[in-house]
PDB file of N, CA and C in Angstrom:
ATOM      1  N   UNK A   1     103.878  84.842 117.628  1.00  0.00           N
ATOM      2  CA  UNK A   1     102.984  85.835 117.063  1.00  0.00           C
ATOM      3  C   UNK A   1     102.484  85.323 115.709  1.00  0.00           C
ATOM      4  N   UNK A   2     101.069  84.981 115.597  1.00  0.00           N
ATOM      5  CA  UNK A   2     100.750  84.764 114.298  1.00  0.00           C
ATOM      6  C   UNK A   2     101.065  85.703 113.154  1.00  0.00           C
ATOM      7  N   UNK A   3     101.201  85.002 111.703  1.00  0.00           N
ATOM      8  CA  UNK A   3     101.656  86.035 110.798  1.00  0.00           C
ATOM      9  C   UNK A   3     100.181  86.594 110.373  1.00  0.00           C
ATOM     10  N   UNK A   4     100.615  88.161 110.352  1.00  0.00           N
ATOM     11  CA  UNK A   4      99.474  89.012 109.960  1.00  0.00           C
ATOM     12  C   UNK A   4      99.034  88.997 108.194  1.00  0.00           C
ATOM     13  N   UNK A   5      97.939  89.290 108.098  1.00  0.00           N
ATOM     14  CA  UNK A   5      97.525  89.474 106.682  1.00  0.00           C
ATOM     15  C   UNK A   5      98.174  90.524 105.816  1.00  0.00           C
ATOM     16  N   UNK A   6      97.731  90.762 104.351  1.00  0.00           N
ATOM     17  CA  UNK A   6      98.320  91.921 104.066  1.00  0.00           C
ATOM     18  C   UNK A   6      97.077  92.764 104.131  1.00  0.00           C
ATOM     19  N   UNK A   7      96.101  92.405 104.670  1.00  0.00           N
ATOM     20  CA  UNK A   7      94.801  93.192 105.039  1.00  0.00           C
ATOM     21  C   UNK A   7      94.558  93.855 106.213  1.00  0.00           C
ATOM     22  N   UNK A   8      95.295  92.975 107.037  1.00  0.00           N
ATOM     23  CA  UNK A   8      95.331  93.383 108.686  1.00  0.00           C
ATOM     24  C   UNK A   8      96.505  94.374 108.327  1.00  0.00           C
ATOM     25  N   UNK A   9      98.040  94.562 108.010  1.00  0.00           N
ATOM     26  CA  UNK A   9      98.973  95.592 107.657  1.00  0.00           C
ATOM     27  C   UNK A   9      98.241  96.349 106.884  1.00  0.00           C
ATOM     28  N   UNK A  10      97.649  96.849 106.062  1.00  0.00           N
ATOM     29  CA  UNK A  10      97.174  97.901 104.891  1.00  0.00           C
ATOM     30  C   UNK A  10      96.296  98.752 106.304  1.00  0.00           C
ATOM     31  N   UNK A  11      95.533  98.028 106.742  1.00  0.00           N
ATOM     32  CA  UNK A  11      94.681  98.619 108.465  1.00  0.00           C
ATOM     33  C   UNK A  11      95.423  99.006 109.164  1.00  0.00           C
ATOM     34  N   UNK A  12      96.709  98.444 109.498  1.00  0.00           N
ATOM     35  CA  UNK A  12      97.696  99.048 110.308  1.00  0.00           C
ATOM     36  C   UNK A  12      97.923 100.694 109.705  1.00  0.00           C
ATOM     37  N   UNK A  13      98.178 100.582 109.039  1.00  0.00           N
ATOM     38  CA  UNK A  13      98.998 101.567 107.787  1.00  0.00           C
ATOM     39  C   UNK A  13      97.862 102.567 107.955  1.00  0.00           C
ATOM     40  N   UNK A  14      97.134 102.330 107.489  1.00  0.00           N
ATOM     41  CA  UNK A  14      95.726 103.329 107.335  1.00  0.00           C
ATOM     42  C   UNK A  14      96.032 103.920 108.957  1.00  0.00           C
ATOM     43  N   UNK A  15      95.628 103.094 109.843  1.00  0.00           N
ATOM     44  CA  UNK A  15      95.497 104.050 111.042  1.00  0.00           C
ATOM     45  C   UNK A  15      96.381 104.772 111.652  1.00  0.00           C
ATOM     46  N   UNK A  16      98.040 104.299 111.277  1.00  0.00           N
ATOM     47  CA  UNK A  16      99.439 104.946 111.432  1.00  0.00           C
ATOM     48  C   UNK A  16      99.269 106.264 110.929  1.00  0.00           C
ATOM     49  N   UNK A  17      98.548 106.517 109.796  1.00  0.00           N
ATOM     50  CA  UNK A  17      98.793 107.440 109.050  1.00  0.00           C
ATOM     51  C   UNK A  17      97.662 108.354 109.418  1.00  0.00           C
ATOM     52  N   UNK A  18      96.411 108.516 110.156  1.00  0.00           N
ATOM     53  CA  UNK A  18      95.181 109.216 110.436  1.00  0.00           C
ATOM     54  C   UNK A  18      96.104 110.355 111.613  1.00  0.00           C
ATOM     55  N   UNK A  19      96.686 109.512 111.758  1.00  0.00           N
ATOM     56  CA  UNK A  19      97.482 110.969 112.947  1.00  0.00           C
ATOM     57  C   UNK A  19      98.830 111.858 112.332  1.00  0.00           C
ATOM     58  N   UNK A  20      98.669 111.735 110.801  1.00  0.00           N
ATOM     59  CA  UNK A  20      99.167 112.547 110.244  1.00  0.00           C
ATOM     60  C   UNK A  20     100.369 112.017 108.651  1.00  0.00           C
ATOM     61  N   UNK A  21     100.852 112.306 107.515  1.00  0.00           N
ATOM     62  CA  UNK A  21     101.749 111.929 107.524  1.00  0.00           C
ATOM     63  C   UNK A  21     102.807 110.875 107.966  1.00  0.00           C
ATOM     64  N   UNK A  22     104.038 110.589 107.125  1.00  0.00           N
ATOM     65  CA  UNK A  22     104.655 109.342 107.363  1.00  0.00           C
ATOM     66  C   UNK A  22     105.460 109.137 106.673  1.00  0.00           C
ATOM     67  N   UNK A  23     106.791 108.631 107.018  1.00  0.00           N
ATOM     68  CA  UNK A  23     107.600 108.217 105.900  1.00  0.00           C
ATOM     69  C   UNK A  23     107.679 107.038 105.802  1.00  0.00           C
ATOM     70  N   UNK A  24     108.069 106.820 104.382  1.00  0.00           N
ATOM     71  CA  UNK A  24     107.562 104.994 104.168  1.00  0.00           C
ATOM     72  C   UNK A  24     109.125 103.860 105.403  1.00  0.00           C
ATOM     73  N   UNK A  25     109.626 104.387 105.528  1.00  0.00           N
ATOM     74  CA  UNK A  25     110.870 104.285 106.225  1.00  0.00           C
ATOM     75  C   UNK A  25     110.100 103.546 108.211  1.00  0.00           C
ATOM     76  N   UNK A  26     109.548 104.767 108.551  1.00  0.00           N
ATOM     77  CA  UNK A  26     108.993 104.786 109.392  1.00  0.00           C
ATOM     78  C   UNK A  26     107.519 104.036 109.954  1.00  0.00           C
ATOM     79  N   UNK A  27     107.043 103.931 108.821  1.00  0.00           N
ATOM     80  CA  UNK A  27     106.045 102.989 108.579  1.00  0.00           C
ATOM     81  C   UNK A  27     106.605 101.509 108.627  1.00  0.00           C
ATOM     82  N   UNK A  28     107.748 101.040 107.962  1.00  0.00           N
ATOM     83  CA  UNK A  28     107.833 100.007 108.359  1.00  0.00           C
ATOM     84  C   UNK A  28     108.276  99.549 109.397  1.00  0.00           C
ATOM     85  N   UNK A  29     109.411 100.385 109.864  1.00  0.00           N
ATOM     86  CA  UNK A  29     109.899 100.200 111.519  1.00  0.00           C
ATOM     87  C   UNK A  29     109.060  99.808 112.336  1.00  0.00           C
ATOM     88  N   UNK A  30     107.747 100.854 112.459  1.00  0.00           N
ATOM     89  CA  UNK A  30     106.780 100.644 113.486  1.00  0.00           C
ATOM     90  C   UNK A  30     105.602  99.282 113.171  1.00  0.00           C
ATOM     91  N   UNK A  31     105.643  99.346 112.029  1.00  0.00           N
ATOM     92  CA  UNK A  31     104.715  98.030 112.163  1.00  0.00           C
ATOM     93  C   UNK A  31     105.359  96.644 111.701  1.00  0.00           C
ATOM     94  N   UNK A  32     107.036  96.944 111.351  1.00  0.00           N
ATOM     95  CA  UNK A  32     107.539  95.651 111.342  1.00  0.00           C
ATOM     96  C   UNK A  32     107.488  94.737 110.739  1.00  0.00           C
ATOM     97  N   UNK A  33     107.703  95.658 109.170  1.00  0.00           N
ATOM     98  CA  UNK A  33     107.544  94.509 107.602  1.00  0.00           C
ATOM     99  C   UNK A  33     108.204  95.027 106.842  1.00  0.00           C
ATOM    100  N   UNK A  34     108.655  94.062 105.811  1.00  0.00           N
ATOM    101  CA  UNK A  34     109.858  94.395 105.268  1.00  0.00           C
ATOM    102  C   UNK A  34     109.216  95.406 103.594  1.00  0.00           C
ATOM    103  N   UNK A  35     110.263  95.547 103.089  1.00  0.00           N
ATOM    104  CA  UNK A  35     110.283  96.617 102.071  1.00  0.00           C
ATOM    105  C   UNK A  35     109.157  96.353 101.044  1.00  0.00           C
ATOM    106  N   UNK A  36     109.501  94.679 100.550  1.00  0.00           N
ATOM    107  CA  UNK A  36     108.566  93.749  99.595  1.00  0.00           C
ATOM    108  C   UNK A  36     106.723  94.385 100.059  1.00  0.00           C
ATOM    109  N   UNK A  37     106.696  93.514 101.323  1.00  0.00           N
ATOM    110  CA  UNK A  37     105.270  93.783 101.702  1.00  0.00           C
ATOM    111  C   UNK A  37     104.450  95.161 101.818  1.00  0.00           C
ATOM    112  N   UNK A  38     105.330  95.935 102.378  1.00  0.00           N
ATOM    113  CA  UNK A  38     104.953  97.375 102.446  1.00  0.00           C
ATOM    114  C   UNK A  38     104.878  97.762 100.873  1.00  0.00           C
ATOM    115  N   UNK A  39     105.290  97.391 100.093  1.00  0.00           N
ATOM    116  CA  UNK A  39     105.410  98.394  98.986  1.00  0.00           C
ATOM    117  C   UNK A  39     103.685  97.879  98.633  1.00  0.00           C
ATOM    118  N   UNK A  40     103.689  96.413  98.839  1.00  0.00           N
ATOM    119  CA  UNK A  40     102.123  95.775  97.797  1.00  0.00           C
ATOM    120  C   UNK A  40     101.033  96.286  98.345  1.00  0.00           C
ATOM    121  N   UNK A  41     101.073  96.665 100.094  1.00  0.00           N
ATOM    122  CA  UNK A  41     100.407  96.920 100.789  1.00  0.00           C
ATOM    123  C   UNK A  41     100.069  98.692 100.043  1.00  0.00           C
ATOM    124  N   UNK A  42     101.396  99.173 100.377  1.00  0.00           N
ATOM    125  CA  UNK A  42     101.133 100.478  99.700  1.00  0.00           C
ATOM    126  C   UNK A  42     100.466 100.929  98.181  1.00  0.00           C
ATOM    127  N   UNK A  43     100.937  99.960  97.489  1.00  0.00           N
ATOM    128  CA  UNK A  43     100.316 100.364  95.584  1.00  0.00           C
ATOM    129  C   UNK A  43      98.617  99.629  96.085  1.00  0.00           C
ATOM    130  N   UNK A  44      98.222  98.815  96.843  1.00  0.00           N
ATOM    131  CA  UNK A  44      96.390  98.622  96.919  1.00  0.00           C
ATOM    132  C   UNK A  44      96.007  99.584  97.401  1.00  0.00           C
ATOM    133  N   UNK A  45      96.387 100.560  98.644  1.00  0.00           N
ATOM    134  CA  UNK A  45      95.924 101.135  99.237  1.00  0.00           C
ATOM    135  C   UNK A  45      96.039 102.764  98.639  1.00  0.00           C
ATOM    136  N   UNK A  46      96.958 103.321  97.979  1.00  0.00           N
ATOM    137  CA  UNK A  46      97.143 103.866  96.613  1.00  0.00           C
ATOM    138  C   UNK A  46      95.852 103.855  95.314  1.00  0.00           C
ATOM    139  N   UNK A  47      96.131 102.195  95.012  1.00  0.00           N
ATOM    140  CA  UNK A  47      94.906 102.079  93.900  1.00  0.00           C
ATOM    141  C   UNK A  47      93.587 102.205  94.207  1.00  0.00           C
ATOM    142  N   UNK A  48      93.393 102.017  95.444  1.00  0.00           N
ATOM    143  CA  UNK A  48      91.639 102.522  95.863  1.00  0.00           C
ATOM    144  C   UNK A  48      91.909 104.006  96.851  1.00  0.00           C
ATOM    145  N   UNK A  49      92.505 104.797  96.654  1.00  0.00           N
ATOM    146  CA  UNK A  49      92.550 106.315  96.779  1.00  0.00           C
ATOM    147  C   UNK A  49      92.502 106.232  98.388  1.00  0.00           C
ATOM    148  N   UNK A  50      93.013 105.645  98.879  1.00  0.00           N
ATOM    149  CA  UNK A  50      93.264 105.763 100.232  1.00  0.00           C
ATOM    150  C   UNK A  50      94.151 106.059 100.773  1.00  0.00           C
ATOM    151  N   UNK A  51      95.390 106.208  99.926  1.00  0.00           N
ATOM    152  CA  UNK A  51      96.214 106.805 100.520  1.00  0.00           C
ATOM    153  C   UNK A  51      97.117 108.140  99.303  1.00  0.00           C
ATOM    154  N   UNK A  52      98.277 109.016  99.379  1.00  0.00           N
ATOM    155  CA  UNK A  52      98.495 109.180  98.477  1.00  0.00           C
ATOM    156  C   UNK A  52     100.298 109.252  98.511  1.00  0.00           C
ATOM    157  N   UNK A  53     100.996 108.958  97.434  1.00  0.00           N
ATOM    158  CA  UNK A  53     102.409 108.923  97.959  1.00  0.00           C
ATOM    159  C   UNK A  53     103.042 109.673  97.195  1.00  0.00           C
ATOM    160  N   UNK A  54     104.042 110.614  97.695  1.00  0.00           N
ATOM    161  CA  UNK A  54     105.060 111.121  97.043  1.00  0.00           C
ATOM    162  C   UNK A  54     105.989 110.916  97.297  1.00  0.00           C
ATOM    163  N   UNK A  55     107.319 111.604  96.794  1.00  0.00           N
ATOM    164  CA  UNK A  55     108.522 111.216  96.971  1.00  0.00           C
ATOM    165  C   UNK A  55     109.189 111.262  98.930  1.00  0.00           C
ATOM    166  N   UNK A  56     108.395 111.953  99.176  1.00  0.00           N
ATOM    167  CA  UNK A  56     109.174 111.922 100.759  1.00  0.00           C
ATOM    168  C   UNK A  56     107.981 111.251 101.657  1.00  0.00           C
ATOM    169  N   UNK A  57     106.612 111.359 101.557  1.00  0.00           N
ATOM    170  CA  UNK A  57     105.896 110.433 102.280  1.00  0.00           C
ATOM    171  C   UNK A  57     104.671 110.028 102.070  1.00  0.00           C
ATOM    172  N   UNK A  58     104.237 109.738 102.510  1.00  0.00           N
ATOM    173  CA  UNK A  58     102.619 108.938 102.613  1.00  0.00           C
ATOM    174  C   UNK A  58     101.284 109.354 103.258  1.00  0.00           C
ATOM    175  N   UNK A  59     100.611 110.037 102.760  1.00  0.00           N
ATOM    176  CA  UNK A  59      99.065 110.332 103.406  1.00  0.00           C
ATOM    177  C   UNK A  59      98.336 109.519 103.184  1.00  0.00           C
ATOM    178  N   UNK A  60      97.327 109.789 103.813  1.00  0.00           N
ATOM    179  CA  UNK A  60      96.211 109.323 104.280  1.00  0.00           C
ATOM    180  C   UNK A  60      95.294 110.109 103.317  1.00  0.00           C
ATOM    181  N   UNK A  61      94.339 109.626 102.514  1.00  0.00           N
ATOM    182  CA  UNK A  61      92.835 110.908 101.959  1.00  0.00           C
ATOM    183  C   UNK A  61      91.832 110.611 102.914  1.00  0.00           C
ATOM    184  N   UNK A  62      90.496 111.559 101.927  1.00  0.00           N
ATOM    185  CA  UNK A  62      89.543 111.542 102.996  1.00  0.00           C
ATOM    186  C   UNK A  62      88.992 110.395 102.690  1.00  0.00           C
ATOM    187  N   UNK A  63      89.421 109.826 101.581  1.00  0.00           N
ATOM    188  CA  UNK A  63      88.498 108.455 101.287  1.00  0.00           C
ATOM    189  C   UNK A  63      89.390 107.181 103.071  1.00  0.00           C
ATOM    190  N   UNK A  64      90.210 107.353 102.827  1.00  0.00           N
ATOM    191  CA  UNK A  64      91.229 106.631 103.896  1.00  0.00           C
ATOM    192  C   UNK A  64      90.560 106.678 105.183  1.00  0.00           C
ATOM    193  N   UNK A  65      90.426 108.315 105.688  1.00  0.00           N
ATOM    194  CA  UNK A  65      90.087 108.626 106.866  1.00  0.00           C
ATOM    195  C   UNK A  65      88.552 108.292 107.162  1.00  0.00           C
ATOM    196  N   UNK A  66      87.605 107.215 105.821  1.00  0.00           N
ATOM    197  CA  UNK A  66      86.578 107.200 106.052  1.00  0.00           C
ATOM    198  C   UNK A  66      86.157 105.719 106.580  1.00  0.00           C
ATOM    199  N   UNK A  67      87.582 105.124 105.674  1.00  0.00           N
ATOM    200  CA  UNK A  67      87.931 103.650 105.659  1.00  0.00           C
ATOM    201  C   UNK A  67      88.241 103.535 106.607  1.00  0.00           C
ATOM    202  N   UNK A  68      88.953 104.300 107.606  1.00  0.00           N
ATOM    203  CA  UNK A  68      89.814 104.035 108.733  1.00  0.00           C
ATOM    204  C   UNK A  68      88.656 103.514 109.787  1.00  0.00           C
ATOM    205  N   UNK A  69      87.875 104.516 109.777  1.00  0.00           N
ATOM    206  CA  UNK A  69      86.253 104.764 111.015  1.00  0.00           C
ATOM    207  C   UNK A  69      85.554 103.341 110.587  1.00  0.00           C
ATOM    208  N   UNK A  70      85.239 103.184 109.346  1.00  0.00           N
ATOM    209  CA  UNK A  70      84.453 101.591 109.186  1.00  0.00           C
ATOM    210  C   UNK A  70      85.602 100.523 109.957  1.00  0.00           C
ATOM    211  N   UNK A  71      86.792 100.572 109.306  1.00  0.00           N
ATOM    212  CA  UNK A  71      87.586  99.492 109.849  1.00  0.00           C
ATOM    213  C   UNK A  71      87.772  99.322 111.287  1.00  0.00           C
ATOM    214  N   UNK A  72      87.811 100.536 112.315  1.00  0.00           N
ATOM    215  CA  UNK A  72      87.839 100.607 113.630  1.00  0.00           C
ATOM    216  C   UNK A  72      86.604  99.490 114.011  1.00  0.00           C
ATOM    217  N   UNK A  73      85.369 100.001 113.678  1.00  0.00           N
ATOM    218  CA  UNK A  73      83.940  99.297 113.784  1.00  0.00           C
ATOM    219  C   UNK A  73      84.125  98.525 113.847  1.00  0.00           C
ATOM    220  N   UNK A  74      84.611  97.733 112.455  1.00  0.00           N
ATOM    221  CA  UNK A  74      84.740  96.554 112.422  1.00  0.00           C
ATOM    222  C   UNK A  74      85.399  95.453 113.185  1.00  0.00           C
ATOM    223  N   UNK A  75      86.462  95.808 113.436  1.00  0.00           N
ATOM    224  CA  UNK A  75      87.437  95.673 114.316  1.00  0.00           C
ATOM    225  C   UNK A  75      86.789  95.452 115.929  1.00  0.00           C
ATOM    226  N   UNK A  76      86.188  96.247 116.066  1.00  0.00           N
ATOM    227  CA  UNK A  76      85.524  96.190 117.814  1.00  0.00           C
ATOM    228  C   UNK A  76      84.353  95.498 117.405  1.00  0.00           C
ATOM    229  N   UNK A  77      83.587  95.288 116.203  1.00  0.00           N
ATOM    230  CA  UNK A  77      82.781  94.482 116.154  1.00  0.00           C
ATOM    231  C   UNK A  77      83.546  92.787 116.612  1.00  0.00           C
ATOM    232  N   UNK A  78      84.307  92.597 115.452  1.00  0.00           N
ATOM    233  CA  UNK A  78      85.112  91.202 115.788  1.00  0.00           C
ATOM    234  C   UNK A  78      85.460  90.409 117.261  1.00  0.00           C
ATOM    235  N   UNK A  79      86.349  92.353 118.320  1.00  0.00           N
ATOM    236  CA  UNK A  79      86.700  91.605 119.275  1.00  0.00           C
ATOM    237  C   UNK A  79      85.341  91.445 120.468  1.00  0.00           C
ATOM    238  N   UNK A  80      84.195  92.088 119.964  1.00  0.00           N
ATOM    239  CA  UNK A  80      82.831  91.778 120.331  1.00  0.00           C
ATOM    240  C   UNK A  80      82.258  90.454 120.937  1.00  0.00           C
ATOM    241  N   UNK A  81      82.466  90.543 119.381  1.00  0.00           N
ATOM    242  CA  UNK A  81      81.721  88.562 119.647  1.00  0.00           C
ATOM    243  C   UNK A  81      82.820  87.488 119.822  1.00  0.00           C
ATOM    244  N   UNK A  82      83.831  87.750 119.812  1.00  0.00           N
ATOM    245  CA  UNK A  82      85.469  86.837 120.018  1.00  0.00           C
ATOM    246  C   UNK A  82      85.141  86.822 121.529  1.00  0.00           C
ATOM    247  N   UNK A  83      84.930  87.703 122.123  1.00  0.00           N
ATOM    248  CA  UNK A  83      84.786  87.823 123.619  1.00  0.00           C
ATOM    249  C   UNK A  83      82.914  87.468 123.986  1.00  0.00           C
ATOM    250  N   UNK A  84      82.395  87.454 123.516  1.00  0.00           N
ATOM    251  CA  UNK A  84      81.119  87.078 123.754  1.00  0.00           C
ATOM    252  C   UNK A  84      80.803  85.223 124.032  1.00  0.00           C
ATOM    253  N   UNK A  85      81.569  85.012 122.532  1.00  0.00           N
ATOM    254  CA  UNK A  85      81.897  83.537 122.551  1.00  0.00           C
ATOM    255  C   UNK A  85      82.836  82.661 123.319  1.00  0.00           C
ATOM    256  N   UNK A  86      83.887  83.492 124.160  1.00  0.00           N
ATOM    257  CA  UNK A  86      84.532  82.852 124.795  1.00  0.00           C
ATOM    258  C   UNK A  86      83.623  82.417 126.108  1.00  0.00           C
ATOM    259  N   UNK A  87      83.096  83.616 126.733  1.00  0.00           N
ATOM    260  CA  UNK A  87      82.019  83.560 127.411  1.00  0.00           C
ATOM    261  C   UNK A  87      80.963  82.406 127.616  1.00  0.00           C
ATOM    262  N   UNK A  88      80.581  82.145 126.216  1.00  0.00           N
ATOM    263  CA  UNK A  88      79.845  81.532 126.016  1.00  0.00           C
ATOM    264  C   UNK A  88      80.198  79.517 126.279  1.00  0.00           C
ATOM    265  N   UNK A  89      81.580  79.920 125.701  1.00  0.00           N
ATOM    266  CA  UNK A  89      82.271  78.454 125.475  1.00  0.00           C
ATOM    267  C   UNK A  89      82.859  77.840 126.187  1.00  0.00           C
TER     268      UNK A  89
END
């Protein structure tokens, strides 16, 4: 499994969290990074108001839930032309 970005995890995170709440506990279980990474992932995504944290868990804002919808796009844009070009090649 290639190692993921901390851009591709912060996307993870974002979309974990659009279906509600989260504990930071649980967040890492499911996407399978350790304490270090999650935390850096968490204070960027924090510092541009995308997410918000308190002592027991982690939301999502509406700025997040807006980020989330571009990043999906984006995302199906990528596996778009990844698959267009294989096609092609």
């Amino acid at each position: 499994m290639p190692k993921r970005t901390l851009t591709e995890i912060s996307g993870l995170i974002l979309l974990h969290l659009k279906d509600g709440p989260q504990k930071k506990t649980w967040i890492m279980r499911n996407l399978k990074v350790d304490n270090r990474t999650l935390n850096r992932c968490l204070d960027t995504l924090a510092k541009y108001g995308l997410i918000t944290i308190s002592d027991k868990q982690i939301e999502i804002t509406e700025k997040g839930l807006n980020f989330v919808n571009i990043y999906k796009e984006f995302i199906q844009l990528l596996d778009r032309n990844s698959n267009k070009k294989q096609r092609e090649g």
